[in-house]
C-alpha atoms as a PDB file:
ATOM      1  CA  UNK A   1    -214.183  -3.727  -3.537  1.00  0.00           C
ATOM      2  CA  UNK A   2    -210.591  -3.144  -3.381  1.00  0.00           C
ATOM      3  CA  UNK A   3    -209.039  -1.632  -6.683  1.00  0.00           C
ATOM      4  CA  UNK A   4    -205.461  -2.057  -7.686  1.00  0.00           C
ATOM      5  CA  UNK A   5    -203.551  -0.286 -10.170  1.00  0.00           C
ATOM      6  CA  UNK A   6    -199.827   1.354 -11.085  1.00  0.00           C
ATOM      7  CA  UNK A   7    -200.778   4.652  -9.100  1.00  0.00           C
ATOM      8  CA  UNK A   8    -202.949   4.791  -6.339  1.00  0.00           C
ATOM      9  CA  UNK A   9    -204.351   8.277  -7.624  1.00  0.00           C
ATOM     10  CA  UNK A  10    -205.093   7.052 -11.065  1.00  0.00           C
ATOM     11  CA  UNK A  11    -207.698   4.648  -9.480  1.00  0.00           C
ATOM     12  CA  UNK A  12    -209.618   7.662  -8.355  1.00  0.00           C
ATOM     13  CA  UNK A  13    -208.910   8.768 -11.837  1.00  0.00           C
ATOM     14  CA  UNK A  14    -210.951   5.682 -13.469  1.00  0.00           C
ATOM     15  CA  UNK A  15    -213.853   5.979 -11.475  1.00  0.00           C
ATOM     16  CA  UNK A  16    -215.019   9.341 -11.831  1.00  0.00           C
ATOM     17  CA  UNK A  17    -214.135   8.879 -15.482  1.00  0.00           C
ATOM     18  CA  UNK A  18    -216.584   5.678 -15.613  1.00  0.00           C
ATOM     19  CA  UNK A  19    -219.455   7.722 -13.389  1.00  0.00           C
ATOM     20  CA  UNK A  20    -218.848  10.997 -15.613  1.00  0.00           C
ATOM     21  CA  UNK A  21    -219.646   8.960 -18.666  1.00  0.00           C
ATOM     22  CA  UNK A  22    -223.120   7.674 -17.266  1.00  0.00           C
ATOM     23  CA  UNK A  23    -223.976  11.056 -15.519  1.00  0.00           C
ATOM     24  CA  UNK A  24    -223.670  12.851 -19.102  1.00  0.00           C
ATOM     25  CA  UNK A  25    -225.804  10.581 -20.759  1.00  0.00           C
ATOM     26  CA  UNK A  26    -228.619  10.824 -19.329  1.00  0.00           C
ATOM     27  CA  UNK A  27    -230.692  13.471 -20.847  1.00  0.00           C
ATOM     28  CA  UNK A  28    -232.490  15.472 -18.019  1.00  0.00           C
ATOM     29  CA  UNK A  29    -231.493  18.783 -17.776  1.00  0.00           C
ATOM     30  CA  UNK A  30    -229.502  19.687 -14.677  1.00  0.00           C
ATOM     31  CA  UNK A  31    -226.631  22.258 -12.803  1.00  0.00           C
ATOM     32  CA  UNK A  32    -222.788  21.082 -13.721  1.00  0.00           C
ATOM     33  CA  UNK A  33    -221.911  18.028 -11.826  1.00  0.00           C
ATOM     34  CA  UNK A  34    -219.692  18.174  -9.347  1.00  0.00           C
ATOM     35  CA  UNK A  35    -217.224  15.835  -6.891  1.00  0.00           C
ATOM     36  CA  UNK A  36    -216.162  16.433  -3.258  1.00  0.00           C
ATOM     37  CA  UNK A  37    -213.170  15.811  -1.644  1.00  0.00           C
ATOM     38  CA  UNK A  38    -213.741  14.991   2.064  1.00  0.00           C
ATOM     39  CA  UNK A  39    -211.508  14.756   4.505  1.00  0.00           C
ATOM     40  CA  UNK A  40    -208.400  16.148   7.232  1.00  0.00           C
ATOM     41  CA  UNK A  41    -205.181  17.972   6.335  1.00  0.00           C
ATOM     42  CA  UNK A  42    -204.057  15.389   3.785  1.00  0.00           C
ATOM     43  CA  UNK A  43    -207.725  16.347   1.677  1.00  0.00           C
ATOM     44  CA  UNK A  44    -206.434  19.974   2.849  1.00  0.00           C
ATOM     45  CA  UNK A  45    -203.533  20.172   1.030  1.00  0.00           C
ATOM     46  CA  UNK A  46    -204.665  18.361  -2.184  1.00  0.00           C
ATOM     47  CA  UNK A  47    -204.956  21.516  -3.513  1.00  0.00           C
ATOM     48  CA  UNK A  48    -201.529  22.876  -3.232  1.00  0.00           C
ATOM     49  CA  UNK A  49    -198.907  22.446  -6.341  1.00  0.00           C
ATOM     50  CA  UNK A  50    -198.483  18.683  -7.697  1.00  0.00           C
ATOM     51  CA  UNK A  51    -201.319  17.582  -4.929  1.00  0.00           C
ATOM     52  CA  UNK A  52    -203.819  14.867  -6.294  1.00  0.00           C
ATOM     53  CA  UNK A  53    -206.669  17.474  -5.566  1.00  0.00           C
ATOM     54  CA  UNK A  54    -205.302  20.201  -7.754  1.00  0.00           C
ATOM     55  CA  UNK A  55    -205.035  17.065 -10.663  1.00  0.00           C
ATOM     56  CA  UNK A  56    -208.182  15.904 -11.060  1.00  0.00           C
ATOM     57  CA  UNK A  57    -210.047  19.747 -10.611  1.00  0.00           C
ATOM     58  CA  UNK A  58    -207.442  20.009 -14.081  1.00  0.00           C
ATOM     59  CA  UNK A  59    -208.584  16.521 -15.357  1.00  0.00           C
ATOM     60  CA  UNK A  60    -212.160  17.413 -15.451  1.00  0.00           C
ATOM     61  CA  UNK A  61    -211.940  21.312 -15.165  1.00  0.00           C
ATOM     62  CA  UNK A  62    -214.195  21.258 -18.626  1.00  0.00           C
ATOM     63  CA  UNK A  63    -216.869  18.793 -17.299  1.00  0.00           C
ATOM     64  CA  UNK A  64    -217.100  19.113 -13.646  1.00  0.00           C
ATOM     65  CA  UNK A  65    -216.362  21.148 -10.298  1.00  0.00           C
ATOM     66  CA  UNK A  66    -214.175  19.913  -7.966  1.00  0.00           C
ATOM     67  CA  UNK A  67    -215.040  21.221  -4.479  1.00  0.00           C
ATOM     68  CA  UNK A  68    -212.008  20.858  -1.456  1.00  0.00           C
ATOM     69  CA  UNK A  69    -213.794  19.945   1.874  1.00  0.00           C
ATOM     70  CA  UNK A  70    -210.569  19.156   3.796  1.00  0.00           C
ATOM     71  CA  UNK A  71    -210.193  19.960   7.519  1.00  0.00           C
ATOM     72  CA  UNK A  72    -206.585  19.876   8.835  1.00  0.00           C
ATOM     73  CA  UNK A  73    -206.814  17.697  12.509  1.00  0.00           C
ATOM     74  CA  UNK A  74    -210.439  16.232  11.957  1.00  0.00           C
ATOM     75  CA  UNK A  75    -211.062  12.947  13.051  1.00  0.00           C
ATOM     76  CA  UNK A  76    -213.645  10.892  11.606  1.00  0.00           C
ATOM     77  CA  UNK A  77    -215.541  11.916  15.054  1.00  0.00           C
ATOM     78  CA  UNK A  78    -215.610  14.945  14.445  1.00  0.00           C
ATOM     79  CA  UNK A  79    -216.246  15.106  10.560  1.00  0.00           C
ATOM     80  CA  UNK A  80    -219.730  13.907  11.453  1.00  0.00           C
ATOM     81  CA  UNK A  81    -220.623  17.080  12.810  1.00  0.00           C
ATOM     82  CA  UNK A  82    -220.059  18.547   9.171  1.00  0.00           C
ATOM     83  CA  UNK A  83    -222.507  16.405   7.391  1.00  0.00           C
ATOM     84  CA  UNK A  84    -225.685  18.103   7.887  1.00  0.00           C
ATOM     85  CA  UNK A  85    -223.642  21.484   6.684  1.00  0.00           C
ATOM     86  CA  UNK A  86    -221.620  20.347   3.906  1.00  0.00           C
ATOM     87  CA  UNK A  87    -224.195  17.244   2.934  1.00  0.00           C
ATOM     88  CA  UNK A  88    -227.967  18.844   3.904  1.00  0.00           C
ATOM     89  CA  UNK A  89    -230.614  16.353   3.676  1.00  0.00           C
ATOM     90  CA  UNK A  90    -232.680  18.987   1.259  1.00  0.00           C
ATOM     91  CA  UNK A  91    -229.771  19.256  -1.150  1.00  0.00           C
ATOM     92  CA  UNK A  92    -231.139  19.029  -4.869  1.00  0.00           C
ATOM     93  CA  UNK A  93    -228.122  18.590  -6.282  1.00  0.00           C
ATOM     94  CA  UNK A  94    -225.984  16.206  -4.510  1.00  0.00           C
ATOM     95  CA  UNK A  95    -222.106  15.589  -5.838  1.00  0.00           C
ATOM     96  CA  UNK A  96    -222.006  12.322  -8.096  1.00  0.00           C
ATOM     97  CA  UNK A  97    -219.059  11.644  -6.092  1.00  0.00           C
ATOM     98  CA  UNK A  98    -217.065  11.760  -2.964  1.00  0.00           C
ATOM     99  CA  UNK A  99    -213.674  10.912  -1.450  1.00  0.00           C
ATOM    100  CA  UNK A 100    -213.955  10.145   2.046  1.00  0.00           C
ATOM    101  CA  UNK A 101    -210.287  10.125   3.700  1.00  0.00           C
ATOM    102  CA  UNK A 102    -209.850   9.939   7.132  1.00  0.00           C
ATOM    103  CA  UNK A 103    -207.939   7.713  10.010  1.00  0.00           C
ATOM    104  CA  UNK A 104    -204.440   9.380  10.174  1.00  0.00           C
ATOM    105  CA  UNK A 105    -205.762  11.529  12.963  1.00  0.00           C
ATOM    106  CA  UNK A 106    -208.046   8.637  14.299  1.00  0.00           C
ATOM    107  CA  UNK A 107    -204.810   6.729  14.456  1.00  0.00           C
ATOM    108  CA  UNK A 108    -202.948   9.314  17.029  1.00  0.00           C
ATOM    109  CA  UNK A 109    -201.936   7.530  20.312  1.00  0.00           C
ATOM    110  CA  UNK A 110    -203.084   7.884  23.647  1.00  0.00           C
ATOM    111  CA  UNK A 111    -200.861   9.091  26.006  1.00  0.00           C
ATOM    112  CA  UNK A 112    -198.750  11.266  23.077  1.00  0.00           C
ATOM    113  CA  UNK A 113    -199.001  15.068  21.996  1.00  0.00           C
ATOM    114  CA  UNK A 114    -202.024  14.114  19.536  1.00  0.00           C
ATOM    115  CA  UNK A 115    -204.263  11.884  22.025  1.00  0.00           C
ATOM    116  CA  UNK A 116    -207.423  14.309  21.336  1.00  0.00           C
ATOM    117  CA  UNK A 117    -207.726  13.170  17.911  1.00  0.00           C
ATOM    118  CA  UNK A 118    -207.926   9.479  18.979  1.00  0.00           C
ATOM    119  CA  UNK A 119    -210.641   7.955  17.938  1.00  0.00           C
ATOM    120  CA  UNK A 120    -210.898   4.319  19.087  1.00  0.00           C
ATOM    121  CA  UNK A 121    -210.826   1.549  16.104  1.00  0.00           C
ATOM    122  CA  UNK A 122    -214.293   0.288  16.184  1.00  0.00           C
ATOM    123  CA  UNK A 123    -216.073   3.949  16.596  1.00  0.00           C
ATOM    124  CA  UNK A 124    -213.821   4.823  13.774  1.00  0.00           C
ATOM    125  CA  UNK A 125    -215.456   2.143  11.261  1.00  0.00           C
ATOM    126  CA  UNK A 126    -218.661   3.047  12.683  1.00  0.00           C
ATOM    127  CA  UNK A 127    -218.526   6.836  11.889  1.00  0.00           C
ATOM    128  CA  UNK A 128    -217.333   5.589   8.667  1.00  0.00           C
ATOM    129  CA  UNK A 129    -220.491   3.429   7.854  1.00  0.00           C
ATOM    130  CA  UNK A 130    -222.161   6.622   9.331  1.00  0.00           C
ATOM    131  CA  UNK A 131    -220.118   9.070   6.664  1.00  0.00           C
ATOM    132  CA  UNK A 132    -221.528   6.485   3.672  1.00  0.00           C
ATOM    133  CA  UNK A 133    -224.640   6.252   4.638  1.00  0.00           C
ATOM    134  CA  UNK A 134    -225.137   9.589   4.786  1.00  0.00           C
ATOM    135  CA  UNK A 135    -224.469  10.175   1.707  1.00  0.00           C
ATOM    136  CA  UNK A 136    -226.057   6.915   0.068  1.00  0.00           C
ATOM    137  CA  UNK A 137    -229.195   8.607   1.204  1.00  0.00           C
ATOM    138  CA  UNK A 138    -228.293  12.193  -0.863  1.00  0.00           C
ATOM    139  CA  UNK A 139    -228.004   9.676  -3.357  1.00  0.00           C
ATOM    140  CA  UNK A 140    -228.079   5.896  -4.090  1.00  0.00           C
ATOM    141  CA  UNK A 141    -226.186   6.337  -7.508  1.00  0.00           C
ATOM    142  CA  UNK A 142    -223.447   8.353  -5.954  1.00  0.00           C
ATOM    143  CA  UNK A 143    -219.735   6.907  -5.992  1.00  0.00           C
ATOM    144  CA  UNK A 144    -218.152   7.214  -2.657  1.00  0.00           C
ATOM    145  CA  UNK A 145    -214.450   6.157  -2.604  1.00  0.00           C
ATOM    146  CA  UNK A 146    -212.798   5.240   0.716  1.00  0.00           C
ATOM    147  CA  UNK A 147    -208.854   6.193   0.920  1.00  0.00           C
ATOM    148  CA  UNK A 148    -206.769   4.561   3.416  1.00  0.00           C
ATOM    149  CA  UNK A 149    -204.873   6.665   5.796  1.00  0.00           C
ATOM    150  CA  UNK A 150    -201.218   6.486   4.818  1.00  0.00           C
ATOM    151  CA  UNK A 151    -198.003   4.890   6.234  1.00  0.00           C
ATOM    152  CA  UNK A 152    -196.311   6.415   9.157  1.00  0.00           C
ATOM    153  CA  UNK A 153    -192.987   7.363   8.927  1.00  0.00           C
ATOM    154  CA  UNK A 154    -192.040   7.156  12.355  1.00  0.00           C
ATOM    155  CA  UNK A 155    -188.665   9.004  12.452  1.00  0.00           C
ATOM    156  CA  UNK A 156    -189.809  11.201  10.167  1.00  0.00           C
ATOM    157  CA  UNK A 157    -192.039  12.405  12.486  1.00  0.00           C
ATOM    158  CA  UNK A 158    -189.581  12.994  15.239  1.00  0.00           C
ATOM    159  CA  UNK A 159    -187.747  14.631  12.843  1.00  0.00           C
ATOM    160  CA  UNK A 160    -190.576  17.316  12.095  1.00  0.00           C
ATOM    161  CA  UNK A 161    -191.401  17.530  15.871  1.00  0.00           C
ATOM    162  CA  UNK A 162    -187.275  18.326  16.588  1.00  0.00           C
ATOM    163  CA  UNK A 163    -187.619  20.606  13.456  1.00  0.00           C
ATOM    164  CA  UNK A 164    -190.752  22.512  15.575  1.00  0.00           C
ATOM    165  CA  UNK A 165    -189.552  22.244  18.932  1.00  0.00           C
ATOM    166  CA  UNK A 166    -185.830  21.538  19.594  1.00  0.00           C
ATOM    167  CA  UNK A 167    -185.196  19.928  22.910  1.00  0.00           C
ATOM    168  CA  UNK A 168    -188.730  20.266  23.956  1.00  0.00           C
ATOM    169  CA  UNK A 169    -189.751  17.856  21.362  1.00  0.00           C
ATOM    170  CA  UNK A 170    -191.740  14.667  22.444  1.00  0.00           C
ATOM    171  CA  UNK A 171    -189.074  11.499  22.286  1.00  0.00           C
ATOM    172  CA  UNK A 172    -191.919   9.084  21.242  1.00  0.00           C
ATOM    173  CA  UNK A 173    -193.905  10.397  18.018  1.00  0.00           C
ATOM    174  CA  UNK A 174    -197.640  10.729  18.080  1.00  0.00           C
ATOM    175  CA  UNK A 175    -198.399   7.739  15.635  1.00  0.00           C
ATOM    176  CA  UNK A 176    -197.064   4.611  14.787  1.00  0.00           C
ATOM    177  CA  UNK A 177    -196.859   2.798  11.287  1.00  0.00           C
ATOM    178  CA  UNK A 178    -198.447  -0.011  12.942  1.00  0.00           C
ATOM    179  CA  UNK A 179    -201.374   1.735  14.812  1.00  0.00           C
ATOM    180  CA  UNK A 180    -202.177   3.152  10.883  1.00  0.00           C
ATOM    181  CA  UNK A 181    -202.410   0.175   9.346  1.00  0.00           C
ATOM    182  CA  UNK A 182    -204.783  -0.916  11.856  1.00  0.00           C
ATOM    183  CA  UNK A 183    -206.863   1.911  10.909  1.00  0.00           C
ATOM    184  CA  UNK A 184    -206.245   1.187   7.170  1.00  0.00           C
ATOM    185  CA  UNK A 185    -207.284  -2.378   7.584  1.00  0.00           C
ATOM    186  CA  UNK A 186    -210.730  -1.589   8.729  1.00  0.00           C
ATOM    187  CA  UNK A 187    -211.018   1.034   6.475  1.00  0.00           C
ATOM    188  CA  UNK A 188    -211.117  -1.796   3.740  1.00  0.00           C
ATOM    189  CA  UNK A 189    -213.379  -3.676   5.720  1.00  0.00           C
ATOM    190  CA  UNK A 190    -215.848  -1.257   5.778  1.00  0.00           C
ATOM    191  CA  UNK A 191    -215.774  -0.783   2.088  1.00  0.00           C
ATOM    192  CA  UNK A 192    -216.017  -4.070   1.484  1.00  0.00           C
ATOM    193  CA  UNK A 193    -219.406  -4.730   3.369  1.00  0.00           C
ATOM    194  CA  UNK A 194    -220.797  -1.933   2.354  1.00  0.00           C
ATOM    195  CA  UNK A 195    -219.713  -2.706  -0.966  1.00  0.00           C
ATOM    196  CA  UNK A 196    -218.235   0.704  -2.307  1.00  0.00           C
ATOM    197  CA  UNK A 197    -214.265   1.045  -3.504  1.00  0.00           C
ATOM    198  CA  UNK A 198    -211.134   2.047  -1.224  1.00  0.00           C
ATOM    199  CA  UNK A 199    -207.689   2.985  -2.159  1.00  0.00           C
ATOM    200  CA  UNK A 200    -205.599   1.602  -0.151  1.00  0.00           C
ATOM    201  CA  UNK A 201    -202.901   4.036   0.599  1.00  0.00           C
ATOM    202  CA  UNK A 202    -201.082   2.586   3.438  1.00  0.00           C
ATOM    203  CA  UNK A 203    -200.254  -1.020   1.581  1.00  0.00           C
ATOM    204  CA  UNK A 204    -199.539   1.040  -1.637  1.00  0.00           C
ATOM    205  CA  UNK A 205    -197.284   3.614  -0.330  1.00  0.00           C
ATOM    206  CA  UNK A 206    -194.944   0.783   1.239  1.00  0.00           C
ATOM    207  CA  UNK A 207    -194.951  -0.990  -2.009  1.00  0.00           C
ATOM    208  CA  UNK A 208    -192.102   1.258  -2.863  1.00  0.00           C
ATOM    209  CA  UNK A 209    -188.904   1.075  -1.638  1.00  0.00           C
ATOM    210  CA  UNK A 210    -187.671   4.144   0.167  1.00  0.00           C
ATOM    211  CA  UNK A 211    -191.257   5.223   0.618  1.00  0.00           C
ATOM    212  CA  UNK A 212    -190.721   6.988   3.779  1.00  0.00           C
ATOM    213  CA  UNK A 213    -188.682  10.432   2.254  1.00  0.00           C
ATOM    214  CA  UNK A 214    -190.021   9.955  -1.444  1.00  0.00           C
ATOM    215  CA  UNK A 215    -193.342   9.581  -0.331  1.00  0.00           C
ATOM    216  CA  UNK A 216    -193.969  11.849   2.706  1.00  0.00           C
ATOM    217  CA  UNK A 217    -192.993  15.329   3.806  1.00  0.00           C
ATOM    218  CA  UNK A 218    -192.811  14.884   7.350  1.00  0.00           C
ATOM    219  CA  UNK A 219    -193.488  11.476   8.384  1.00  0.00           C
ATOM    220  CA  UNK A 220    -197.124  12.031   7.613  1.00  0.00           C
ATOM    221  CA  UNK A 221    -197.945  14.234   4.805  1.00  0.00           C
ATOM    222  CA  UNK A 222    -197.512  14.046   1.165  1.00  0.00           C
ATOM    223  CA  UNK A 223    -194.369  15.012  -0.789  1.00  0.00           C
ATOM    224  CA  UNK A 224    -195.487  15.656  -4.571  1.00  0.00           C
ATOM    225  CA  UNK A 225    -194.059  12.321  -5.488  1.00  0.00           C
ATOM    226  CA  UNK A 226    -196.491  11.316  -2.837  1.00  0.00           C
ATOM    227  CA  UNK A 227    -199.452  12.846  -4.746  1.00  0.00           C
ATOM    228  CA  UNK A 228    -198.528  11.335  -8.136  1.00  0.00           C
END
């Protein structure tokens, strides 16, 4: 299902608020429940100042741990290769939720500076059924929550790449706006046939007028405004 609200963070806001209040009623005795954030530099950096991850570990820092899995470049390829170590079959105590939030990296063109994190559309949605799955089977009750990559400011990311390399900078940038919200769109798909919630960043970003400098840092990453 696609959820819509005022702020694209709050959404992720509801639902562990909704899944904390059945988890604590039941009476079995049990470790502290916990939620994992999953996913490439964007997950990385949710801990920093103002950065969503940093406001919901404060948000529920009295009734649950909030554990950063984020892994700066990792394509949805390549984050399969951490579910057996971060989600172990034997695990007694799975998470009781987890934000899975990957395609900006999947998204990176061939033929441009970031081609080895391509990941072609279709394998992408497959490693993404793959990702739920995986953790359906920890746990049928968990809440997994699908997040969009986000928009692509284009020039903004020449502008970082000039910033990094002068001259030698790449003309064309790495990803396109359009190329993401490819990505995006079957990112939605995928939660809606498997039937678990997305945010879906890249439509809600561009909602906003002047999204590309209040919302992003360098044509890709968050600004704080971004995180809100």
């Amino acid at each position: 299902m696609l959820l819509s609200s005022c702020s694209k963070w709050e959404q992720i806001f509801v639902l562990l608020s909704f899944l904390f209040f059945i988890f604590s009623s039941k009476k079995q005795e049990r470790m502290r429940p916990h939620f994992v954030l999953f996913g490439d530099s964007i997950t990385e950096q949710s801990f920093r100042p103002g950065g969503w991850g940093a406001a919901l570990a404060v948000a529920y820092s009295r009734k649950a741990d909030v554990i950063l899995r984020g892994y700066g470049g990792y394509n949805t390829r390549w984050a399969l290769f951490l579910l057996d170590g971060l989600f172990p079959p034997s695990c007694n105590s799975p998470p009781i939720a987890v934000t899975v939030f990957f395609g900006a990296n999947d998204a990176a063109l061939l033929g441009r500076t970031s081609e080895r994190q391509y990941v072609p559309v279709e394998e992408y949605k497959e490693n993404l059924k793959k990702i739920v799955h995986r953790l359906k089977e920890l746990s049928p009750t968990m809440l997994v929550v699908l997040i969009t990559p986000p928009p692509i400011d284009e020039d903004g990311r020449k502008e970082y790449a000039r910033s990094l390399y002068g001259k030698k900078a790449a003309e064309l940038p790495e990803r396109t706006n359009e190329m993401a919200g490819v990505y995006a769109a079957q990112c939605v798909a995928v939660a809606k046939e498997l039937g678990v919630p997305t945010i879906n960043l890249w439509s809600k970003m561009q909602e906003t007028t002047g999204w590309q400098k209040k919302f992003l840092s360098d044509g890709l990453h968050l600004t704080e405004e971004g995180n809100a």
